[in-house]
C-alpha atoms as a PDB file:
ATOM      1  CA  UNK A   1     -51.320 -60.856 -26.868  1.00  0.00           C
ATOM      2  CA  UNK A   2     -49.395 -59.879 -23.412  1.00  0.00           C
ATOM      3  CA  UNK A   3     -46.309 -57.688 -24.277  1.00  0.00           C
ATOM      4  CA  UNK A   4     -43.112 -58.120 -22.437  1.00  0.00           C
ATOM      5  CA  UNK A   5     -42.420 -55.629 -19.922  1.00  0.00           C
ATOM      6  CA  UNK A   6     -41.342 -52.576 -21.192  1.00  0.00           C
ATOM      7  CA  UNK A   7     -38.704 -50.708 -19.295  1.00  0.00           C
ATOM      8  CA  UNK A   8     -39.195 -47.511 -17.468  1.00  0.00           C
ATOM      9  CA  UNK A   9     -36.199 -45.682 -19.103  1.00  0.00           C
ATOM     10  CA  UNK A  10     -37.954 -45.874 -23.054  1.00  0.00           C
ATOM     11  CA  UNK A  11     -40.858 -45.009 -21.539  1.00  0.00           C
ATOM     12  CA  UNK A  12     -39.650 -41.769 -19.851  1.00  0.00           C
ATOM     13  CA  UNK A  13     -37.255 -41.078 -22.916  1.00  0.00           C
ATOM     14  CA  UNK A  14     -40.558 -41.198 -25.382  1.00  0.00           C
ATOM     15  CA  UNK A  15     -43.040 -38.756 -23.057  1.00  0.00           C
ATOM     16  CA  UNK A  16     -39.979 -36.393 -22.919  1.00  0.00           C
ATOM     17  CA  UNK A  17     -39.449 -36.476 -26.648  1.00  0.00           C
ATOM     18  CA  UNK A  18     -42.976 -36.293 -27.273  1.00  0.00           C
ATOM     19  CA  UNK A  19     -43.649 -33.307 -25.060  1.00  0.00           C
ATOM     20  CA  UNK A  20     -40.522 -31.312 -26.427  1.00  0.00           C
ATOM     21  CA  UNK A  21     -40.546 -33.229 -30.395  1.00  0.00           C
ATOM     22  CA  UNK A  22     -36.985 -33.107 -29.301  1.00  0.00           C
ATOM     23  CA  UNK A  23     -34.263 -35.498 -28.878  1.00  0.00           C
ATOM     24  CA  UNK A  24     -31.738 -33.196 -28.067  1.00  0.00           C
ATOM     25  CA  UNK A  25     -34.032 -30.923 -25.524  1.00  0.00           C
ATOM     26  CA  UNK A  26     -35.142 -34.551 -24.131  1.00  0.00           C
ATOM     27  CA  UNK A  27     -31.985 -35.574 -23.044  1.00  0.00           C
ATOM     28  CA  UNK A  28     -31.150 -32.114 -21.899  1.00  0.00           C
ATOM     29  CA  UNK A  29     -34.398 -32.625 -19.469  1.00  0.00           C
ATOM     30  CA  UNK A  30     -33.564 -36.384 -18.372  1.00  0.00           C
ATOM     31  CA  UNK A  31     -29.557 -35.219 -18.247  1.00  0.00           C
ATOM     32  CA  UNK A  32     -28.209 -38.105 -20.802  1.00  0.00           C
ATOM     33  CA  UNK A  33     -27.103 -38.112 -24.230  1.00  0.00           C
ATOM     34  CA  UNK A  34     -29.176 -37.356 -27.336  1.00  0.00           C
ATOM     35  CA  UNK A  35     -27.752 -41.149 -28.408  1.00  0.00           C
ATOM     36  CA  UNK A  36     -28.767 -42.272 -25.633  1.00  0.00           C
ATOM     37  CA  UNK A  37     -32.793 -41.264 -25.637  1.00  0.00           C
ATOM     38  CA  UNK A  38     -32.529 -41.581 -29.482  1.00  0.00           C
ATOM     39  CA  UNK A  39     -31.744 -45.432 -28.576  1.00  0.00           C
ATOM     40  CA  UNK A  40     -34.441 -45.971 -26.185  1.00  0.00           C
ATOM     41  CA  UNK A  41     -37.291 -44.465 -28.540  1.00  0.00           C
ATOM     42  CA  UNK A  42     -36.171 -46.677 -31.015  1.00  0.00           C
ATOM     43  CA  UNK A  43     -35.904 -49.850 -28.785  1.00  0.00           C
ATOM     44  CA  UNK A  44     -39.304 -48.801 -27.276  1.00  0.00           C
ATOM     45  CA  UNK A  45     -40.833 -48.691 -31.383  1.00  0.00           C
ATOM     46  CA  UNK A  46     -39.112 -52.040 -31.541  1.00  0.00           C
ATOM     47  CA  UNK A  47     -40.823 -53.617 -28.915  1.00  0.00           C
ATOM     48  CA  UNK A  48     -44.084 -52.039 -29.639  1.00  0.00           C
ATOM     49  CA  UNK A  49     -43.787 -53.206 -33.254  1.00  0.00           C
ATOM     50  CA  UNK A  50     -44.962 -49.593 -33.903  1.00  0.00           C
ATOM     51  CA  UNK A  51     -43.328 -46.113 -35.245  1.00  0.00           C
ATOM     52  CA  UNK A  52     -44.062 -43.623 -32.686  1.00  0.00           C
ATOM     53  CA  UNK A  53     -41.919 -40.540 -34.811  1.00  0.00           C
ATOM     54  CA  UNK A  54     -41.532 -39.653 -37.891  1.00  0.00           C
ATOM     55  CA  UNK A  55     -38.045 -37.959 -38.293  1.00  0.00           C
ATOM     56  CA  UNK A  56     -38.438 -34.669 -39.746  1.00  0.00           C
ATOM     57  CA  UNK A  57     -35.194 -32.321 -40.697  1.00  0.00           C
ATOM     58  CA  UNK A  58     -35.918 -29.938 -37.808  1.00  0.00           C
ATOM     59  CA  UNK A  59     -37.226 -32.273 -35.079  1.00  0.00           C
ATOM     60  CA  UNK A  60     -39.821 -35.053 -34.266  1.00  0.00           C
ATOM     61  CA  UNK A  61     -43.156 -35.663 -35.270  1.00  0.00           C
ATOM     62  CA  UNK A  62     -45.798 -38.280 -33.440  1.00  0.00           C
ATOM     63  CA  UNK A  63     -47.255 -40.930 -35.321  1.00  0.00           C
ATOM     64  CA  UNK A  64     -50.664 -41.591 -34.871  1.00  0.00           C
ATOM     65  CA  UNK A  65     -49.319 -44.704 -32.429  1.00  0.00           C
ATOM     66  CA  UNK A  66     -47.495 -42.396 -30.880  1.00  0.00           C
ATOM     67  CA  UNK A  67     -50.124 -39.633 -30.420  1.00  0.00           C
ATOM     68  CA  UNK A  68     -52.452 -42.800 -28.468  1.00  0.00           C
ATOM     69  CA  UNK A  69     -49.998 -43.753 -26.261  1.00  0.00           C
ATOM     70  CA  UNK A  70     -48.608 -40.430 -25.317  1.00  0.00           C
ATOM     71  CA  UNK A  71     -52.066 -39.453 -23.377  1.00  0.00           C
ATOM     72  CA  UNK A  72     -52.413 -42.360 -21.235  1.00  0.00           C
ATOM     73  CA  UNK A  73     -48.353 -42.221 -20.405  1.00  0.00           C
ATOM     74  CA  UNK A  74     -48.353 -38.947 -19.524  1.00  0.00           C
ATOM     75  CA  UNK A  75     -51.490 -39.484 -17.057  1.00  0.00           C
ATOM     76  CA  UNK A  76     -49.472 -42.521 -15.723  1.00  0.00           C
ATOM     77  CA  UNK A  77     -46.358 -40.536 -14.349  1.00  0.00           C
ATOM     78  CA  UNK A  78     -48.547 -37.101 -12.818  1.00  0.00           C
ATOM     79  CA  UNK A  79     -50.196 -40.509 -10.669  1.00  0.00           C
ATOM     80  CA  UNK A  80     -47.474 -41.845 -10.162  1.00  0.00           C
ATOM     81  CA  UNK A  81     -45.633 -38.476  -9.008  1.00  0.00           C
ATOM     82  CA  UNK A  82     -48.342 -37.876  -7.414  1.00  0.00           C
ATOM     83  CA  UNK A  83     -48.499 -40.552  -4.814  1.00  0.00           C
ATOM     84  CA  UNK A  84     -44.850 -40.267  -4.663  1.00  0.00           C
ATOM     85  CA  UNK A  85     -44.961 -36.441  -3.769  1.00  0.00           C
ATOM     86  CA  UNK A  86     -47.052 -38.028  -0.644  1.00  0.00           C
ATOM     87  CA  UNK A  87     -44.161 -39.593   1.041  1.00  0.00           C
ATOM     88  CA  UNK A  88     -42.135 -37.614   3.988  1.00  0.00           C
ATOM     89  CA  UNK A  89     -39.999 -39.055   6.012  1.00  0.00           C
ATOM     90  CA  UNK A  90     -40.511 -42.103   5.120  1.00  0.00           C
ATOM     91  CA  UNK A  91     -44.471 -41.872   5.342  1.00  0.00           C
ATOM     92  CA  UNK A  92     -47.058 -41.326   3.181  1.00  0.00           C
ATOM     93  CA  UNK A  93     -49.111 -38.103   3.361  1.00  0.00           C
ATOM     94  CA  UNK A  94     -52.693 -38.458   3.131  1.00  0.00           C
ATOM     95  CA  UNK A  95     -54.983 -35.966   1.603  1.00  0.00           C
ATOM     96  CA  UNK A  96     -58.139 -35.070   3.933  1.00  0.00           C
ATOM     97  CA  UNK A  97     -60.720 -32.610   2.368  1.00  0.00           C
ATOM     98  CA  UNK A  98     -62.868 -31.069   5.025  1.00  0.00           C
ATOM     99  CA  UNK A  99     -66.180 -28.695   3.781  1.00  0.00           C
ATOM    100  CA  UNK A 100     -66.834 -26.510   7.197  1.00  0.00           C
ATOM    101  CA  UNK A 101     -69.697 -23.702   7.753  1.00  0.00           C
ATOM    102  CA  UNK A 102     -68.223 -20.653   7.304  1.00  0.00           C
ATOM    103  CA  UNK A 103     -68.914 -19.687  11.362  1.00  0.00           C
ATOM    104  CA  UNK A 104     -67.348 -22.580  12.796  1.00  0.00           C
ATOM    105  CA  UNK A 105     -64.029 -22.717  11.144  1.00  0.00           C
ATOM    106  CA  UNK A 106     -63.545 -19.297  11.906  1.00  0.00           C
ATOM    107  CA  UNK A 107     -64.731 -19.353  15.115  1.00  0.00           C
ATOM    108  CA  UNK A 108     -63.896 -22.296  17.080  1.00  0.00           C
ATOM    109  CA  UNK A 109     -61.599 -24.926  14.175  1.00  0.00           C
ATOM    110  CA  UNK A 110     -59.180 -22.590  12.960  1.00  0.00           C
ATOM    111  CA  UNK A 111     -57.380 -22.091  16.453  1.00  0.00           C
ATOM    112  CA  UNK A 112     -57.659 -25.752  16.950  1.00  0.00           C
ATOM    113  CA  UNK A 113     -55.752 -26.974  13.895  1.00  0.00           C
ATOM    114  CA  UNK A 114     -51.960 -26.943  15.203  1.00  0.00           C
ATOM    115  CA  UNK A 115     -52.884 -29.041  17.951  1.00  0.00           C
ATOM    116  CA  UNK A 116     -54.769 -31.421  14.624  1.00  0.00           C
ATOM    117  CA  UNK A 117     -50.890 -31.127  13.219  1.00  0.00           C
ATOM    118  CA  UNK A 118     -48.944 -31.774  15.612  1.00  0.00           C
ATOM    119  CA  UNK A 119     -50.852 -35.103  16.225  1.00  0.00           C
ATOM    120  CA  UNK A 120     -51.238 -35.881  13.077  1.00  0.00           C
ATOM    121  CA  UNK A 121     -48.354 -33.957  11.142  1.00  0.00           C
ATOM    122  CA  UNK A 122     -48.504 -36.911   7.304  1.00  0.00           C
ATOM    123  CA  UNK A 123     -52.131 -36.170   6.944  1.00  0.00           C
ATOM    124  CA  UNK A 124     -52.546 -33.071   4.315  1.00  0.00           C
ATOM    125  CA  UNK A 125     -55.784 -31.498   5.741  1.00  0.00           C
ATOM    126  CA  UNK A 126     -57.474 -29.107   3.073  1.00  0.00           C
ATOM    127  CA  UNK A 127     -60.407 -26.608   4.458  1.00  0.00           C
ATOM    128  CA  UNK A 128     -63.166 -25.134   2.267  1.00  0.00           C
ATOM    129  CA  UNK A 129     -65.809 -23.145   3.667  1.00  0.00           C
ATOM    130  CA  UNK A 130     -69.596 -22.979   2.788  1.00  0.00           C
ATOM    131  CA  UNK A 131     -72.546 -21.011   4.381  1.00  0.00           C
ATOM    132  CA  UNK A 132     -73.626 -24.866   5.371  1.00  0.00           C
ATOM    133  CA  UNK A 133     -75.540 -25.879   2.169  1.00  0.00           C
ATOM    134  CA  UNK A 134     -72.788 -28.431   0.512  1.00  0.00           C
ATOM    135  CA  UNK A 135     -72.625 -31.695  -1.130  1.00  0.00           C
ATOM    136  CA  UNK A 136     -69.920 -33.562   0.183  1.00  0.00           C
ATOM    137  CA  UNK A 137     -70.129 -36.251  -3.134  1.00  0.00           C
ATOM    138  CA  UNK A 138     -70.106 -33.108  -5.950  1.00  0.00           C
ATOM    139  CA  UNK A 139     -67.720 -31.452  -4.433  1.00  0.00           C
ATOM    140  CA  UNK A 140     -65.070 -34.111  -3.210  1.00  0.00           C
ATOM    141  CA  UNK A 141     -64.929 -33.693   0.617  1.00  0.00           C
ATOM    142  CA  UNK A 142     -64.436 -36.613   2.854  1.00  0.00           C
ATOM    143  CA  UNK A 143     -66.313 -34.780   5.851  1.00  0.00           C
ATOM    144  CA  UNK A 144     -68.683 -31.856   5.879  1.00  0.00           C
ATOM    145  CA  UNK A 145     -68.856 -30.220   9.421  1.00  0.00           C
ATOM    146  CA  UNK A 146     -72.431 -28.193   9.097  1.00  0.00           C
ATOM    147  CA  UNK A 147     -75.027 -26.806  11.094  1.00  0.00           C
ATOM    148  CA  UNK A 148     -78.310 -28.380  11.763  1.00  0.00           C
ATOM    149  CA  UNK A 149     -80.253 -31.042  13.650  1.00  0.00           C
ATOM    150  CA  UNK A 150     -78.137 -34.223  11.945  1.00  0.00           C
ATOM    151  CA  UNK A 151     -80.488 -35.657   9.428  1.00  0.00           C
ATOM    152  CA  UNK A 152     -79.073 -35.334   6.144  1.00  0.00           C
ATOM    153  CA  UNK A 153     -79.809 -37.676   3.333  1.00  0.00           C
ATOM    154  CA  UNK A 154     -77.434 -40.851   2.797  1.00  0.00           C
ATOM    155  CA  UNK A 155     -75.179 -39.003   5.137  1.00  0.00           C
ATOM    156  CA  UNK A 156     -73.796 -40.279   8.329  1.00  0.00           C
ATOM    157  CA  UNK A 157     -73.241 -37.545  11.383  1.00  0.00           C
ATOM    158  CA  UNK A 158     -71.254 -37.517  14.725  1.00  0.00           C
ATOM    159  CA  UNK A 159     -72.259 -34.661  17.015  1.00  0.00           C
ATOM    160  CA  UNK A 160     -70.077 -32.360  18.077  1.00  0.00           C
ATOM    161  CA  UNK A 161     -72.148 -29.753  20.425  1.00  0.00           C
ATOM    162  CA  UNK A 162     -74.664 -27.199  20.411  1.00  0.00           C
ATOM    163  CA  UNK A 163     -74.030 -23.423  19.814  1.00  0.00           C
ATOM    164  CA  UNK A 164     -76.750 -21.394  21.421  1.00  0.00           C
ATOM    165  CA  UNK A 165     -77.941 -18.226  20.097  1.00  0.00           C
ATOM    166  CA  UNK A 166     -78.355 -14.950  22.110  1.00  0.00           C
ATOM    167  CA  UNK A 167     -78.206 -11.470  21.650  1.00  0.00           C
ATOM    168  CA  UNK A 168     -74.809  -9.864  20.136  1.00  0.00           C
ATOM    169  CA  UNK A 169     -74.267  -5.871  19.661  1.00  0.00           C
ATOM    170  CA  UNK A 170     -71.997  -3.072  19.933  1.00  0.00           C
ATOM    171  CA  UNK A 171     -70.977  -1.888  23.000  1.00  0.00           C
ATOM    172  CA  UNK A 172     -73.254   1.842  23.103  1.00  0.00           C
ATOM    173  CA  UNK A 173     -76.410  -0.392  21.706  1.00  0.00           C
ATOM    174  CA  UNK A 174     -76.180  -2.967  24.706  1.00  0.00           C
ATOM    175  CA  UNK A 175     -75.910  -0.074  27.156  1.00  0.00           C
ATOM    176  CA  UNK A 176     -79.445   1.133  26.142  1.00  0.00           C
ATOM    177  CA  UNK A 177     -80.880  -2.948  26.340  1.00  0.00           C
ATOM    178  CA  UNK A 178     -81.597  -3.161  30.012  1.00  0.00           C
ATOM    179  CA  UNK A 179     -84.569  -5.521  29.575  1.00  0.00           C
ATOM    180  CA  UNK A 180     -85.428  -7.847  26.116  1.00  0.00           C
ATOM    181  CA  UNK A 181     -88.745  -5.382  25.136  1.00  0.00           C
ATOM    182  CA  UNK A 182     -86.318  -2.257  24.237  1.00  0.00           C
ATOM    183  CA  UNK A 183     -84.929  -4.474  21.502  1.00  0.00           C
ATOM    184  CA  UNK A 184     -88.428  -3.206  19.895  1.00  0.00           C
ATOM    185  CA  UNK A 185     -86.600   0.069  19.145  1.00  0.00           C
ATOM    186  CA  UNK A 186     -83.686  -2.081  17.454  1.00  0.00           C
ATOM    187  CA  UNK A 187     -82.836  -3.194  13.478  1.00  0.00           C
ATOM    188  CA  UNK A 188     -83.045  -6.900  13.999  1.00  0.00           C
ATOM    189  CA  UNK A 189     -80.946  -8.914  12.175  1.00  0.00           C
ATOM    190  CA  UNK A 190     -82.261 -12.176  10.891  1.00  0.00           C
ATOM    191  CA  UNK A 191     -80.762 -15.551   9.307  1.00  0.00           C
ATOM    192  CA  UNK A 192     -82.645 -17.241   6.256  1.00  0.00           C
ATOM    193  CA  UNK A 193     -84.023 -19.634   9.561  1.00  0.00           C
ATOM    194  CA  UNK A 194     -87.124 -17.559  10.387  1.00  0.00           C
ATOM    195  CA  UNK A 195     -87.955 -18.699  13.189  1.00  0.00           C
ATOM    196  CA  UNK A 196     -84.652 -17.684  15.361  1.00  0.00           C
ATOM    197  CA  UNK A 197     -86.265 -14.857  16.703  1.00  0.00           C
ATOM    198  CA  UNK A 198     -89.427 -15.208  17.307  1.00  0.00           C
ATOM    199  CA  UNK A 199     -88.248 -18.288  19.746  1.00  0.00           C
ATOM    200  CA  UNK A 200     -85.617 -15.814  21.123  1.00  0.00           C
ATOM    201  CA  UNK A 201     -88.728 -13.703  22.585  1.00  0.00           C
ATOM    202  CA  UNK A 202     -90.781 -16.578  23.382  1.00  0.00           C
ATOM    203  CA  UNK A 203     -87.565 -17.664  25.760  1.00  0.00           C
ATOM    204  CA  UNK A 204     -87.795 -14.366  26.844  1.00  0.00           C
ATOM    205  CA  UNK A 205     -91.597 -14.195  27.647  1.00  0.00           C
ATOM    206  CA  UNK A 206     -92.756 -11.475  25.575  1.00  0.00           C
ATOM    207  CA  UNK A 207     -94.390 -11.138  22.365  1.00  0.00           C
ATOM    208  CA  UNK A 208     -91.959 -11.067  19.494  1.00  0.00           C
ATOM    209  CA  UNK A 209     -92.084  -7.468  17.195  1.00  0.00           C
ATOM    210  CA  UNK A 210     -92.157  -7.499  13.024  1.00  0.00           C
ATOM    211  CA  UNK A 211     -88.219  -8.473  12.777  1.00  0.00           C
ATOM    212  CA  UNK A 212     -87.767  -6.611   8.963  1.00  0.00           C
ATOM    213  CA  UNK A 213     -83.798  -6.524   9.259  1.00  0.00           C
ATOM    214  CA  UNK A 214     -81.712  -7.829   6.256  1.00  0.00           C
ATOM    215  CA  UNK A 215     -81.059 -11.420   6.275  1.00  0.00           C
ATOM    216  CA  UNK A 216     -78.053 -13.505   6.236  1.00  0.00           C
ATOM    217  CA  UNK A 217     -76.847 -17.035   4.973  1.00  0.00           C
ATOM    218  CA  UNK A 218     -74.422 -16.938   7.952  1.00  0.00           C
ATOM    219  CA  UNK A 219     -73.842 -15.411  11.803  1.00  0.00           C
ATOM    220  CA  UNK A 220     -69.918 -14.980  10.879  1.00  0.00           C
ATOM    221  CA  UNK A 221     -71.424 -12.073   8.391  1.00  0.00           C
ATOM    222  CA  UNK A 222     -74.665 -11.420  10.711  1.00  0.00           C
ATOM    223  CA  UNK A 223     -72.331 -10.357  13.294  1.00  0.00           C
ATOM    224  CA  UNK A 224     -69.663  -8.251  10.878  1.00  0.00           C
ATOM    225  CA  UNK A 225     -72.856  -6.280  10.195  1.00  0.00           C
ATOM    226  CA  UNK A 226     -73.578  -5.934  13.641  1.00  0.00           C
ATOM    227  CA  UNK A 227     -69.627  -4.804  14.456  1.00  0.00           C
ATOM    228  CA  UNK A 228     -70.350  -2.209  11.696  1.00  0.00           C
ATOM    229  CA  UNK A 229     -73.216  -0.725  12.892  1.00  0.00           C
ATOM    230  CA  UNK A 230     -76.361  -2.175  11.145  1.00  0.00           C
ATOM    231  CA  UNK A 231     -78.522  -3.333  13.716  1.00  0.00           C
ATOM    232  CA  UNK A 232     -78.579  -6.563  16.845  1.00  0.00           C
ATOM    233  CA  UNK A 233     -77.449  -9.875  15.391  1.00  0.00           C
ATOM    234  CA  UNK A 234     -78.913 -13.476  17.242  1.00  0.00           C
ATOM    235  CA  UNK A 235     -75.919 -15.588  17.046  1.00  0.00           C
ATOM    236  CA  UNK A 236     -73.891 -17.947  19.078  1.00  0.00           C
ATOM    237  CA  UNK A 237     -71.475 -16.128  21.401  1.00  0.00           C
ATOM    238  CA  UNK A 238     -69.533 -19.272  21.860  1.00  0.00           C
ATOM    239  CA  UNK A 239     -68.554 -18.714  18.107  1.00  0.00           C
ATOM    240  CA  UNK A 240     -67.356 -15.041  18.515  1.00  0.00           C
ATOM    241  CA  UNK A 241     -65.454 -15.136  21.632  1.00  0.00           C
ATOM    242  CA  UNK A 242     -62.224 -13.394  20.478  1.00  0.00           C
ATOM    243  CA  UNK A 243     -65.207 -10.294  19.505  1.00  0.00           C
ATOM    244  CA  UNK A 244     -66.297 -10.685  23.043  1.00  0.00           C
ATOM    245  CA  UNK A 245     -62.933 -10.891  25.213  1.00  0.00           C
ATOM    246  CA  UNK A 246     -61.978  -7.390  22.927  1.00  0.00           C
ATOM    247  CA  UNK A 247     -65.320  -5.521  23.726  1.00  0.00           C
ATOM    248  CA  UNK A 248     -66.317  -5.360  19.926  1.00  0.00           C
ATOM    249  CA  UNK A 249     -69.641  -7.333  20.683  1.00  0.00           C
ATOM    250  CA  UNK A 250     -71.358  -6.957  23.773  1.00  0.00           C
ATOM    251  CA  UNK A 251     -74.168 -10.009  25.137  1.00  0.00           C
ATOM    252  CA  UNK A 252     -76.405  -7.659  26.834  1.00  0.00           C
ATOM    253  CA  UNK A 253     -78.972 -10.974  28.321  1.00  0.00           C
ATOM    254  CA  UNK A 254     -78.145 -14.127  29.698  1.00  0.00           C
ATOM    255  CA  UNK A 255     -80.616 -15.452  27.468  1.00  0.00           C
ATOM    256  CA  UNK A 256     -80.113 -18.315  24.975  1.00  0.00           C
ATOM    257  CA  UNK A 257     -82.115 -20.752  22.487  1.00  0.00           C
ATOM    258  CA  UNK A 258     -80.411 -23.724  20.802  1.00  0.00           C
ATOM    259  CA  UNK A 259     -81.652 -24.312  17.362  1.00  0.00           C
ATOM    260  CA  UNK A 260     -79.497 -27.205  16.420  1.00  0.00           C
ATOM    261  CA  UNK A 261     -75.923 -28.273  16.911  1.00  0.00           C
ATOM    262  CA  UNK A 262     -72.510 -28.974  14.760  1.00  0.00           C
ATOM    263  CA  UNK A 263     -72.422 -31.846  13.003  1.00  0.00           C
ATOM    264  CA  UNK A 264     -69.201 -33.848  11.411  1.00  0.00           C
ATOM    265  CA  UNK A 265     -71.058 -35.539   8.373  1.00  0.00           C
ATOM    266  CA  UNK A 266     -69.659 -38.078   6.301  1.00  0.00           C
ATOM    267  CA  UNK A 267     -71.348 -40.327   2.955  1.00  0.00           C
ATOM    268  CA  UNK A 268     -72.870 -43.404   3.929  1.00  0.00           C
ATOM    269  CA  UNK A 269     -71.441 -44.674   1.007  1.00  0.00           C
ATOM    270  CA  UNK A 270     -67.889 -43.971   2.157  1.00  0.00           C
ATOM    271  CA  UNK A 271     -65.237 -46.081   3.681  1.00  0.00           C
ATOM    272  CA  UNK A 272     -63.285 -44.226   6.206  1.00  0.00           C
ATOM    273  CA  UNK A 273     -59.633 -43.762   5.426  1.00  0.00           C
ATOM    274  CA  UNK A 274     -57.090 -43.874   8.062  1.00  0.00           C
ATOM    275  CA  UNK A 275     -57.118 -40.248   7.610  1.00  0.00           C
ATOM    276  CA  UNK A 276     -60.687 -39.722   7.809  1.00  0.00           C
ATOM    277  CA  UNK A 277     -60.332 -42.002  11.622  1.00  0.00           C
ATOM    278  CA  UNK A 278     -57.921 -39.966  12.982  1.00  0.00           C
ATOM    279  CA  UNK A 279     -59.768 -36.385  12.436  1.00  0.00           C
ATOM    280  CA  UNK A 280     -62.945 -37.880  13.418  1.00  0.00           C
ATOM    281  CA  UNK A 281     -61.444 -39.289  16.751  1.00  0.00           C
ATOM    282  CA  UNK A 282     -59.230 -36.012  16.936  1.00  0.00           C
ATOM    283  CA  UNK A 283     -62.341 -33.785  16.691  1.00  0.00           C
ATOM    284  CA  UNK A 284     -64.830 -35.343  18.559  1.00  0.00           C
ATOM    285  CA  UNK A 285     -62.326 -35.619  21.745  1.00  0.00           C
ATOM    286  CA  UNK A 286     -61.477 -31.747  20.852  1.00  0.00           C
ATOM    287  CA  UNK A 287     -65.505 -31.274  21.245  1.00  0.00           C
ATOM    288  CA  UNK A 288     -66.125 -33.174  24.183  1.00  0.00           C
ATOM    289  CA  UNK A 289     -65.481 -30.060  26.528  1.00  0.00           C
ATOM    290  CA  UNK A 290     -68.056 -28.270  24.633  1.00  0.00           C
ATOM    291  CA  UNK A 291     -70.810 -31.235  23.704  1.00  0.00           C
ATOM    292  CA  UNK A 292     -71.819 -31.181  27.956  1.00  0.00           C
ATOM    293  CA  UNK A 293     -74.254 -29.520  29.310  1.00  0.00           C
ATOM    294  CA  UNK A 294     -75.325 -27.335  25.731  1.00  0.00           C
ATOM    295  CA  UNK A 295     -78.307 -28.899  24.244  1.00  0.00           C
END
């Protein structure tokens, strides 16, 4: 049986009584009389053909009718205030969730992003960072920017550019690294990608040393360590150049190995929202500088 359309006043005046199993503190919230919501339950029971309250001396109690629709008409308005708490201006904000390694939002997106807003000022972008091991489906993202050669599975990538790694330490280490075989004498510190160093001498013709330094799951915190004290870091100095322009870091040799590149990452399975377009087109123009000539 269709029902006839059921107006949005009773509605509202029922979710507020049911929330408060008041009249009176109803039509304080909705800023009419207690007559007045008092009427609109009732006309809304009417229509229904069902008793949503049972009138109790000292306030309202909900049927079992009214305790079924009460759930699915309280769900109804949060969507519905939602979407409206989208609109600005007289355009709708869209949501973007972006997952980003931990390095490259810090190090190159971050300073980047007012430039994003002011071109795109009704999209709502939302960061989260990750040490580049994410699932874009589990954990709601649109795009996942991440580190690695592009092949992930049922995932889609753009390429954004390569981030060599070289050599990164404190300013009183690099003066006593005139030539790659005194790093020897050095705490070498090491991603969970074992192979970084070993390549790093093989760049630099020499046999690569027993590299028994702690181990990260990212450079951001690799080179932290290093800023503190704890040994040489192998990390991309294009990622760290505000530690560089300050003299916290030094790059003591012009010598670099390229292990992969940044990646903006995207389900197969996803349709690209108008959103999604415009950060994708925004980004990979903001990368182009950087996408020449490295790797």
């Amino acid at each position: 049986m269709v029902r006839p359309h059921l107006p949005l006043n009773a509605l509202k005046a029922f979710e507020a009584s049911a929330r408060h199993l008041s009249f009176t503190r109803a039509a304080i919230e909705l800023a009419v009389t207690q007559a007045a919501v008092s009427h609109q339950v009732k006309s809304l029971e009417e229509r229904l053909g069902s008793t949503l309250f049972r009138r109790l001396p000292r306030g309202l109690a909900l049927t079992d009718e009214g305790q079924a629709l009460l759930p699915a008409l309280r769900d109804s308005f949060d969507r519905i205030a939602a979407v409206l708490e989208q609109f600005e201006d007289g355009h709708v904000r869209e949501v973007l969730n972006v997952g980003v390694v931990g390095t490259f939002a810090i190090g190159w997106l971050i300073e980047r992003l007012p430039a994003f807003k002011l071109a795109h000022p009704f999209i709502d972008l939302r960061l989260s960072t990750n040490n580049n091991r994410v699932d874009i489906a589990a954990e709601g993202l649109d795009f996942a920017i991440r580190f690695g050669d592009g092949a992930w599975h049922s995932t889609e990538a753009d390429r954004l550019f390569a981030a060599p790694l070289s050599v990164l330490c404190l300013p009183e280490i690099a003066e006593r690294l005139s030539q790659p075989p005194d790093l020897y004498g050095e705490t070498l510190l090491r991603s969970y990608r074992a192979d970084e160093w070993p390549t790093w001498f093989a760049t630099a013709g020499i046999a690569a040393p027993a590299v028994k330094g702690p181990i990260f799951d990212s450079s951001r915190t690799m080179v932290e360590a290093a800023i503190l004290g704890a040994g040489v870091a192998l990390a991309p100095p294009l990622m760290f150049q505000r530690q560089l322009a300050g003299g916290l870091i030094q790059q003591p040799f012009e010598i670099f190995v390229t292990h992969g590149c940044y990646w903006l990452t995207w389900l197969k399975s996803s349709t690209l929202t108008p959103a999604m377009r415009s950060f994708q087109a925004w980004i990979l123009a903001a990368s182009l500088p950087y996408s020449k000539g490295n790797g």
